[in-house]
N, C-alpha and C. Protein backbone atom coordinates (compact mmCIF):
# COMPACT_ATOMS: atom_id res chain seq x y z
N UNK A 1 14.87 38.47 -5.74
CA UNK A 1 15.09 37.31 -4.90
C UNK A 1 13.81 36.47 -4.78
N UNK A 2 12.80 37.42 -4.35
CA UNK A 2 11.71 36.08 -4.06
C UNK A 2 10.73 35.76 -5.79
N UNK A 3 11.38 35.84 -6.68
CA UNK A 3 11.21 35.72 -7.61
C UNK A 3 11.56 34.43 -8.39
N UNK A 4 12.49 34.04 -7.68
CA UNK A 4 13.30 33.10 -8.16
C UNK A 4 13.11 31.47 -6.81
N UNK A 5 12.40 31.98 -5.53
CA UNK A 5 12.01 31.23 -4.72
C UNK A 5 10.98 30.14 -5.03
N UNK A 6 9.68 30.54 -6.06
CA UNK A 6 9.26 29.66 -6.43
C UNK A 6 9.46 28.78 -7.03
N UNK A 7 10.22 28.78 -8.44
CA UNK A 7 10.69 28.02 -8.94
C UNK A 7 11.52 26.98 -8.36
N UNK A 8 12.82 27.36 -7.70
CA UNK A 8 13.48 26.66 -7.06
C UNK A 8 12.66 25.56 -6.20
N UNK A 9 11.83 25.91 -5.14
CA UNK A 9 10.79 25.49 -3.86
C UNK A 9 10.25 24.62 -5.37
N UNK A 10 9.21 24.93 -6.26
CA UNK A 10 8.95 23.49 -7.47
C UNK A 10 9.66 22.31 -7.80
N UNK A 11 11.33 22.74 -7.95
CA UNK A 11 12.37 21.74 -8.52
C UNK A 11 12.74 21.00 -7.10
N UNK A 12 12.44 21.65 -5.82
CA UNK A 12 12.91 20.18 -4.88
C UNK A 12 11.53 19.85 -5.00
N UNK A 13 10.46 20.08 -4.58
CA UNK A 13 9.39 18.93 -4.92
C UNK A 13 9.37 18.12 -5.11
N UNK A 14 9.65 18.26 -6.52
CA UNK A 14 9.55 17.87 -7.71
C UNK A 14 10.49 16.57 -7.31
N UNK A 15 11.80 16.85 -7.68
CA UNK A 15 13.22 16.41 -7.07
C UNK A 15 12.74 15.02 -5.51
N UNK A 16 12.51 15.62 -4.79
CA UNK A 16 11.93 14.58 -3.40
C UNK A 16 10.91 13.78 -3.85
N UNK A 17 10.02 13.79 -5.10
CA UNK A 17 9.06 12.97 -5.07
C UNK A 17 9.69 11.96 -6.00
N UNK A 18 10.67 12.31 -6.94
CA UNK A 18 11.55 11.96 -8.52
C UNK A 18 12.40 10.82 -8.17
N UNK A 19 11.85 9.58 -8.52
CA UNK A 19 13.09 8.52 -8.22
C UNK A 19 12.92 7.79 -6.95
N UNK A 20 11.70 8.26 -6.09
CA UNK A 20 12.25 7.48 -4.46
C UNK A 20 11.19 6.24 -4.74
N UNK A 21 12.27 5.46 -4.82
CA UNK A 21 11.18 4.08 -5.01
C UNK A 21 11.45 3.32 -3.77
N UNK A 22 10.78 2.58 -3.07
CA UNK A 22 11.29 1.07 -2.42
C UNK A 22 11.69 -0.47 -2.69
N UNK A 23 12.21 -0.88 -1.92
CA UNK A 23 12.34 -2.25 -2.61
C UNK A 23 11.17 -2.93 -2.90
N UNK A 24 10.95 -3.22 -3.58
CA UNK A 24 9.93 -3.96 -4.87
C UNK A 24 9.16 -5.65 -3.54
N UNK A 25 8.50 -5.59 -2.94
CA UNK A 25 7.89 -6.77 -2.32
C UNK A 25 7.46 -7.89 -3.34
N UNK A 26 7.25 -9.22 -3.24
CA UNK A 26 7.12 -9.43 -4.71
C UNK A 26 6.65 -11.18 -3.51
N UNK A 27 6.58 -11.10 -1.97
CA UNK A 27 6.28 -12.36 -1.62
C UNK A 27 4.76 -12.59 -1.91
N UNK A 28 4.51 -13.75 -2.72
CA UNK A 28 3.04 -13.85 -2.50
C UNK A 28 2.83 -15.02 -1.78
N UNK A 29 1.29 -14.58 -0.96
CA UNK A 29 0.78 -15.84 -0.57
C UNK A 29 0.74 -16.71 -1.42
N UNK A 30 0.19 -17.99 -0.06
CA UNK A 30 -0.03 -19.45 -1.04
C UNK A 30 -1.06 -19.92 -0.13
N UNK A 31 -1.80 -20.62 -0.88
CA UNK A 31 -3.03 -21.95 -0.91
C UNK A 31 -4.00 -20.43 -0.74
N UNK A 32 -5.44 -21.36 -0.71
CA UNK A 32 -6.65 -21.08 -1.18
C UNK A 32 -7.27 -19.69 -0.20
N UNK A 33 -6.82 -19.56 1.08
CA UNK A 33 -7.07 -18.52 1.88
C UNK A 33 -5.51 -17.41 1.98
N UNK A 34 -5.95 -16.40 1.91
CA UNK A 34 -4.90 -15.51 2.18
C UNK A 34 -5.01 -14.01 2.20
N UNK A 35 -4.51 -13.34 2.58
CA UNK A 35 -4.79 -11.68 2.05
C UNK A 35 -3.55 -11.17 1.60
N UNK A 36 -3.76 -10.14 0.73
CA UNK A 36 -3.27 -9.69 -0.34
C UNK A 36 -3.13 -7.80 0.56
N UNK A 37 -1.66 -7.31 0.87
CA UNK A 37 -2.01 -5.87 0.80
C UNK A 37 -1.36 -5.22 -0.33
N UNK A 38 -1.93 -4.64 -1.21
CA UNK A 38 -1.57 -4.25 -2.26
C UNK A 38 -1.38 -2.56 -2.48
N UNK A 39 -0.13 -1.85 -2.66
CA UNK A 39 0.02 -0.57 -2.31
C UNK A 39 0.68 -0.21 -3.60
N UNK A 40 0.00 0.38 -4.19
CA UNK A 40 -0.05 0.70 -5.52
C UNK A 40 0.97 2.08 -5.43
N UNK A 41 0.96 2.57 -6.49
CA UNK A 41 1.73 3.74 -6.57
C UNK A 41 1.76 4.50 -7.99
N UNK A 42 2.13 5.55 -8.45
CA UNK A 42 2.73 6.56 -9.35
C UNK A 42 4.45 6.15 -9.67
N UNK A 43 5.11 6.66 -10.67
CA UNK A 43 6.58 6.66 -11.18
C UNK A 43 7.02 7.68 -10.01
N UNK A 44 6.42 8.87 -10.17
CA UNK A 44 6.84 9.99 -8.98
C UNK A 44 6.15 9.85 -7.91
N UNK A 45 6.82 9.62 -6.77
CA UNK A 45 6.08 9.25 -5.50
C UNK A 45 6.06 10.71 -4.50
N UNK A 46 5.26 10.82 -3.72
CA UNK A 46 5.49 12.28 -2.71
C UNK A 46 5.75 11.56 -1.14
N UNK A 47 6.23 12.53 -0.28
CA UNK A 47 6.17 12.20 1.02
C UNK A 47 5.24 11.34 1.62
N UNK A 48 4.13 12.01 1.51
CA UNK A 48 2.81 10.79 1.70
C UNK A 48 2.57 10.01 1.34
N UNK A 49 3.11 9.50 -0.29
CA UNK A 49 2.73 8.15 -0.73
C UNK A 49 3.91 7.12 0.21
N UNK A 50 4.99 8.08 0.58
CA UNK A 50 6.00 7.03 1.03
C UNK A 50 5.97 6.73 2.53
N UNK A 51 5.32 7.56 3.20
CA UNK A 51 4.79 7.79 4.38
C UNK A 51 3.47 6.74 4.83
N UNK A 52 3.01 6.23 3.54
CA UNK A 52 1.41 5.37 3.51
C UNK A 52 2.12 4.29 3.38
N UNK A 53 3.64 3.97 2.26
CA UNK A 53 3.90 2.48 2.67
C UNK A 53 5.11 2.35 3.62
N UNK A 54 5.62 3.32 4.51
CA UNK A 54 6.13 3.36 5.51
C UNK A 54 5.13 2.89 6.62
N UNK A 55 4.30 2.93 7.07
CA UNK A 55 3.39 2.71 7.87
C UNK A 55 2.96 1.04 7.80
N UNK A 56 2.17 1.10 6.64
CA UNK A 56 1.72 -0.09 6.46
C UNK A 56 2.81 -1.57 6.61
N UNK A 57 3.94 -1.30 5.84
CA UNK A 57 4.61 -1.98 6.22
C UNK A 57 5.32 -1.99 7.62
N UNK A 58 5.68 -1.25 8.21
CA UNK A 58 6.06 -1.13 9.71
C UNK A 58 4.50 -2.23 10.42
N UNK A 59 3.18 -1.82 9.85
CA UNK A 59 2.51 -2.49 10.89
C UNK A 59 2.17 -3.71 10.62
N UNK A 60 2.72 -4.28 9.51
CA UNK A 60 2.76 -5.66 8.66
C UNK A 60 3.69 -6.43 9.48
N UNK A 61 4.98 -5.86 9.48
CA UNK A 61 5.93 -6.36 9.87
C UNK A 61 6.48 -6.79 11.74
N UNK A 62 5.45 -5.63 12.33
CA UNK A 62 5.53 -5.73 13.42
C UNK A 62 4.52 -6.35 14.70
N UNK A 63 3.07 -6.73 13.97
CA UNK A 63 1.86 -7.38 14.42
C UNK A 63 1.97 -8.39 13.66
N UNK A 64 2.45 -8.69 12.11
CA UNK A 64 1.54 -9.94 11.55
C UNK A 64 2.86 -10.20 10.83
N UNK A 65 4.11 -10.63 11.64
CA UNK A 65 5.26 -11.28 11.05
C UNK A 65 4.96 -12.26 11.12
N UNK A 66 4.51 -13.12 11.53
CA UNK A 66 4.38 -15.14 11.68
C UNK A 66 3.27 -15.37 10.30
N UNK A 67 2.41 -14.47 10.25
CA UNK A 67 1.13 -14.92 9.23
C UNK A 67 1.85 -14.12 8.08
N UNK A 68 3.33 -13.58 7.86
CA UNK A 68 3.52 -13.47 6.70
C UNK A 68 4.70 -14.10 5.85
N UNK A 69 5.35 -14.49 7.51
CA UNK A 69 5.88 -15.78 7.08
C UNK A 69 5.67 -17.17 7.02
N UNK A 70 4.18 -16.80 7.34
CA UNK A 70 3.91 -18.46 6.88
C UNK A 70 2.63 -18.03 5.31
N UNK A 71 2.89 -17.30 5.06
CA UNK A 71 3.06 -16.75 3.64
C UNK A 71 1.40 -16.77 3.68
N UNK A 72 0.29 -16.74 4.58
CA UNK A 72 -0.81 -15.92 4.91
C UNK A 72 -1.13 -14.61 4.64
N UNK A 73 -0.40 -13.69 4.20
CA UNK A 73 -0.61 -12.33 4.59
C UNK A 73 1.01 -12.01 3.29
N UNK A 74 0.46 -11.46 2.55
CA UNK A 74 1.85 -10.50 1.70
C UNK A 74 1.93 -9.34 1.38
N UNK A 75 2.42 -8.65 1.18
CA UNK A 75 2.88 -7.05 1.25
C UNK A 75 3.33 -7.11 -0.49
N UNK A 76 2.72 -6.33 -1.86
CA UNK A 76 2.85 -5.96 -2.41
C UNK A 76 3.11 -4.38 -3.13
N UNK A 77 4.04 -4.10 -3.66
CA UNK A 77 4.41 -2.57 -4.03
C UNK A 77 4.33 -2.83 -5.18
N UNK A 78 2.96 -1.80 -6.22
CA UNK A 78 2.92 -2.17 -7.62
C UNK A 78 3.04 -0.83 -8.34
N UNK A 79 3.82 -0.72 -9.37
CA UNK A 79 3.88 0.23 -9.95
C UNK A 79 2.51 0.78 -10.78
N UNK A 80 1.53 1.38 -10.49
CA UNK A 80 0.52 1.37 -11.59
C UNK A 80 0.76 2.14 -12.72
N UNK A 81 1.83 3.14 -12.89
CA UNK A 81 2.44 3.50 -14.17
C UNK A 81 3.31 2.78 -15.55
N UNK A 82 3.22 1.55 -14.76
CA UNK A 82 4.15 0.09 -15.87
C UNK A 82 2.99 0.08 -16.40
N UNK A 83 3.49 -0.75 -17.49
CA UNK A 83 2.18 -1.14 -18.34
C UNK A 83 2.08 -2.62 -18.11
N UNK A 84 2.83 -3.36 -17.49
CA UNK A 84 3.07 -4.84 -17.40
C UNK A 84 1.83 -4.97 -16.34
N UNK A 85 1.28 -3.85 -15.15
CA UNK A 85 0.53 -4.38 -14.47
C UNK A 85 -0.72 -3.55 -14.67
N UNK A 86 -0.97 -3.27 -15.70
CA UNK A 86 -2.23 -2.61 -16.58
C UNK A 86 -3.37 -3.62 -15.86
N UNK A 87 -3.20 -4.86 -15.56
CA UNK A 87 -4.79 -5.33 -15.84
C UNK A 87 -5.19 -5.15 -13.73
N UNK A 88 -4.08 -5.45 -12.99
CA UNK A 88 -4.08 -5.45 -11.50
C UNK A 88 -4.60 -4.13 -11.03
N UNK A 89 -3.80 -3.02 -12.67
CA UNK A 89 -4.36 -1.46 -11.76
C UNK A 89 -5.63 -1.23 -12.41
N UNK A 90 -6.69 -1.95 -13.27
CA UNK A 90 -7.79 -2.23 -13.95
C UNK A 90 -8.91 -2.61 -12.84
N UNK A 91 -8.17 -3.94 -12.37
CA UNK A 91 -8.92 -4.76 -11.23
C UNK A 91 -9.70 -4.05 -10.08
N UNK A 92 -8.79 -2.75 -9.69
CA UNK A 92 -8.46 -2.21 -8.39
C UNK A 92 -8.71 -0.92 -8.61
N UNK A 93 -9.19 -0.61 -9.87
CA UNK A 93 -9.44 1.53 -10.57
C UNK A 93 -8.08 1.77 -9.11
N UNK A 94 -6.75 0.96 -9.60
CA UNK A 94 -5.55 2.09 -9.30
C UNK A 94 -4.68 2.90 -9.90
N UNK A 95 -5.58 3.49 -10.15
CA UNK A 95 -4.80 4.73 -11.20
C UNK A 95 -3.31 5.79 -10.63
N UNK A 96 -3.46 5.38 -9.46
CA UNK A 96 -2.20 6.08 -8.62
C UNK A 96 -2.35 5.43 -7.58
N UNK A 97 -1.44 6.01 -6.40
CA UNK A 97 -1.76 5.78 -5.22
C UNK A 97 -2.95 5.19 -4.54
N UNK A 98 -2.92 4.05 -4.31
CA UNK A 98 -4.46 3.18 -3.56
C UNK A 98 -3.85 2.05 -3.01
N UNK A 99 -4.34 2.00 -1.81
CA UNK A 99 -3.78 0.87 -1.01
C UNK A 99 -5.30 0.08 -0.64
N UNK A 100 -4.74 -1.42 -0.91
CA UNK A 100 -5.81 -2.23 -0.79
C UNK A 100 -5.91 -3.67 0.31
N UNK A 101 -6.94 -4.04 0.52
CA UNK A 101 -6.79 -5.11 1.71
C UNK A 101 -7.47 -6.10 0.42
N UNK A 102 -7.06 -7.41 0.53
CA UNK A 102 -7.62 -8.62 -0.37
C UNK A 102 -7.63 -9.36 0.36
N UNK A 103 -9.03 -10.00 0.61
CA UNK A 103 -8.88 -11.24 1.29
C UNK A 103 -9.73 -12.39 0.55
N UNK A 104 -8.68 -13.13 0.58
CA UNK A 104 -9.76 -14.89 -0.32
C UNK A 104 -9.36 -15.85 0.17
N UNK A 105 -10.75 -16.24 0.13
CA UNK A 105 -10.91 -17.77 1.12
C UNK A 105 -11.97 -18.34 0.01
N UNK A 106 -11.08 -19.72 -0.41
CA UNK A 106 -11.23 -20.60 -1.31
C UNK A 106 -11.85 -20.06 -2.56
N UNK A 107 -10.97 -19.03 -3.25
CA UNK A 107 -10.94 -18.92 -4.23
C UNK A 107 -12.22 -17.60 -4.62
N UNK A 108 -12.47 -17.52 -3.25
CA UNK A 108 -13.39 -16.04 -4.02
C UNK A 108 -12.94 -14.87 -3.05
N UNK A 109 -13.18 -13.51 -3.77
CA UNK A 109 -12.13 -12.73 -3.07
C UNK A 109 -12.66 -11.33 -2.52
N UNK A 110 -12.72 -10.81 -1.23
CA UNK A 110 -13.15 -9.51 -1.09
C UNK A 110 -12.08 -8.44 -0.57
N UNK A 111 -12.69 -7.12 -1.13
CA UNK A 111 -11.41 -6.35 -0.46
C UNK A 111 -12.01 -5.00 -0.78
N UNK A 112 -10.90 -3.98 0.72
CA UNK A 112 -11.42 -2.75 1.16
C UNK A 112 -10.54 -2.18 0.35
N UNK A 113 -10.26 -1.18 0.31
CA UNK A 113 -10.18 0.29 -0.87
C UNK A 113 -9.95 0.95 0.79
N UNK A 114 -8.31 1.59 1.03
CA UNK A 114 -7.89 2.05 2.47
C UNK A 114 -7.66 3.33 2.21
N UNK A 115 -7.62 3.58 0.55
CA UNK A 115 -6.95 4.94 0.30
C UNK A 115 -7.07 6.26 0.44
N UNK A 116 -8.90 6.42 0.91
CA UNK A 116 -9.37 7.59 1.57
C UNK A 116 -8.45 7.76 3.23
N UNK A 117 -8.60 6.48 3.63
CA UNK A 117 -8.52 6.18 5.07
C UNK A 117 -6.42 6.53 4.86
N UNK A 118 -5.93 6.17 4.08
CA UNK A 118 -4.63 6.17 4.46
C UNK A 118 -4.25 7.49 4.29
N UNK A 119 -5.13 8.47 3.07
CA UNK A 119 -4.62 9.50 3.00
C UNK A 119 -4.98 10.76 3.86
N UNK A 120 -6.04 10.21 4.83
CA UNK A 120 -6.52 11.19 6.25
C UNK A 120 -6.10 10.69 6.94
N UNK A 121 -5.05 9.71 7.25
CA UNK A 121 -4.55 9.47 8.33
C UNK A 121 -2.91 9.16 8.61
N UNK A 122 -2.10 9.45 7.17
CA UNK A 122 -1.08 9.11 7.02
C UNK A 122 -0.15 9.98 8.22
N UNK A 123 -0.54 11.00 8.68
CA UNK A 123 0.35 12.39 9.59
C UNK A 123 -0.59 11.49 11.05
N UNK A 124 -0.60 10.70 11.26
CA UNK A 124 -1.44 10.36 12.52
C UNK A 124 -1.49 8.42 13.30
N UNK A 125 0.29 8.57 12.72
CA UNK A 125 0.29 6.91 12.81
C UNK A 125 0.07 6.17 13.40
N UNK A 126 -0.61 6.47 15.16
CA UNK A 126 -1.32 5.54 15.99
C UNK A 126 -2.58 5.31 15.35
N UNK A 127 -3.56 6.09 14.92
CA UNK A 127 -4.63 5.91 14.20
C UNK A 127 -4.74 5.50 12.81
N UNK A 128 -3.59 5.71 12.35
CA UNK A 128 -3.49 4.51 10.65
C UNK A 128 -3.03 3.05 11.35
N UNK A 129 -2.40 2.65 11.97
CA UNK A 129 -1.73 1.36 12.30
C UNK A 129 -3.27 0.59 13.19
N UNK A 130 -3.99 1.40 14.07
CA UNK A 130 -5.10 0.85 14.84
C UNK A 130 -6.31 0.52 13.30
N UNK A 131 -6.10 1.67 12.47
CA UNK A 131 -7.30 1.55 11.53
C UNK A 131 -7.02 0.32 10.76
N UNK A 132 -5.83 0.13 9.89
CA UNK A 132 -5.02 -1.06 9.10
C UNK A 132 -5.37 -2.31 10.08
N UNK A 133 -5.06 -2.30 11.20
CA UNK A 133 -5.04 -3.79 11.75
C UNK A 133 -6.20 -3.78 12.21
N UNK A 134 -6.96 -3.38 12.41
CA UNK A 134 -8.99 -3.57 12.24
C UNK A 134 -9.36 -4.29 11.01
N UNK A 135 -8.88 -3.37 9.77
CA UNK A 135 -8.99 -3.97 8.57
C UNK A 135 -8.34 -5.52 8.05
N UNK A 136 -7.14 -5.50 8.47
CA UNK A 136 -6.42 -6.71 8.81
C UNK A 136 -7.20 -8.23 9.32
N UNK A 137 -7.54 -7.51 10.62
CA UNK A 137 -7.96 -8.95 11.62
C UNK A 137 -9.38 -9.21 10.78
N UNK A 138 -9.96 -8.36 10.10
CA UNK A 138 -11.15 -8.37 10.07
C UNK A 138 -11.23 -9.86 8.65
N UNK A 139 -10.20 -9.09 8.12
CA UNK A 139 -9.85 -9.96 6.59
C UNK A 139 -9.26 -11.28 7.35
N UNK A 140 -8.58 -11.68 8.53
CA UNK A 140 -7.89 -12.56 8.78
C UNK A 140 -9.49 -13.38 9.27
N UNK A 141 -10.14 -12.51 9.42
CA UNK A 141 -11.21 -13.37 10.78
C UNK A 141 -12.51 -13.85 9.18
N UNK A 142 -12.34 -13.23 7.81
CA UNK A 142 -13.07 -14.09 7.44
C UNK A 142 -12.60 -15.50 6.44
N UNK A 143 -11.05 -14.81 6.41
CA UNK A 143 -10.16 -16.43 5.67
C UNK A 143 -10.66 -17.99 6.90
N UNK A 144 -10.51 -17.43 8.13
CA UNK A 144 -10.15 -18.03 8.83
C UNK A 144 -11.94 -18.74 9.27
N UNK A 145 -12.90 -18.38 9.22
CA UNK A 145 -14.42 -18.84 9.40
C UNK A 145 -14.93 -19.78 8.78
């Protein structure tokens, strides 16, 4: 019996990480200031990767709905296993899972690398949502200077 437990316990893993994609975000900002959150990903996703853009988007959607509908602020989900976005996961060394803050104001562009931060804090969502919107305002406060 417990012989046969491991294997099985591998194939849901396996199975729960196999296929769970989200709907594809695809709004981009417009004009010369804006930020960019960019949440990269793997073909096989795990709890935590879906748990990191469960979050992020919940705190996108629920603090900074007006600045993303006035198309200030966009929420991207990129496959970095396509090859179509080879040069974005180049840009960003996103070789898997990496979630990023972009912010550009008139055409030149800076941005934080959250992915240490999302992946110590993904089981702790008052402290990922406080950490993200630090990072957030911070990017909003230098489009906006």
């Amino acid at each position: 019996m417990k012989i046969y437990l491991l294997p099985i316990l591998t194939l849901l893993f396996f199975t729960r990480c196999n296929g769970q994609t989200s709907p594809k975000y695809t709004a981009q900002t417009s004009g010369p200031n804006r930020i960019e959150v960019l949440d990269f990903h793997n073909e096989h996703r795990c709890a935590t990767c879906l748990e990191i853009e469960r979050l992020t988007l919940q705190t996108l959607e629920q603090d900074y709905a007006d600045a993303m509908k006035n198309g200030l602020i966009s929420f991207r989900l990129i496959n970095a296993d396509e090859k179509a976005n080879g040069e974005i996961v180049e840009k960003y060394t996103a070789y898997g899972t990496t979630l990023i803050v972009s912010s550009v104001k008139e055409s030149k562009e800076e941005f934080v690398d959250l992915t240490n931060f999302a992946f110590m804090n993904f089981n702790k969502e008052k402290k990922f949502i406080a950490g993200l919107k630090k990072e957030l305002d911070a990017a909003l406060q230098r489009i906006r200077s």
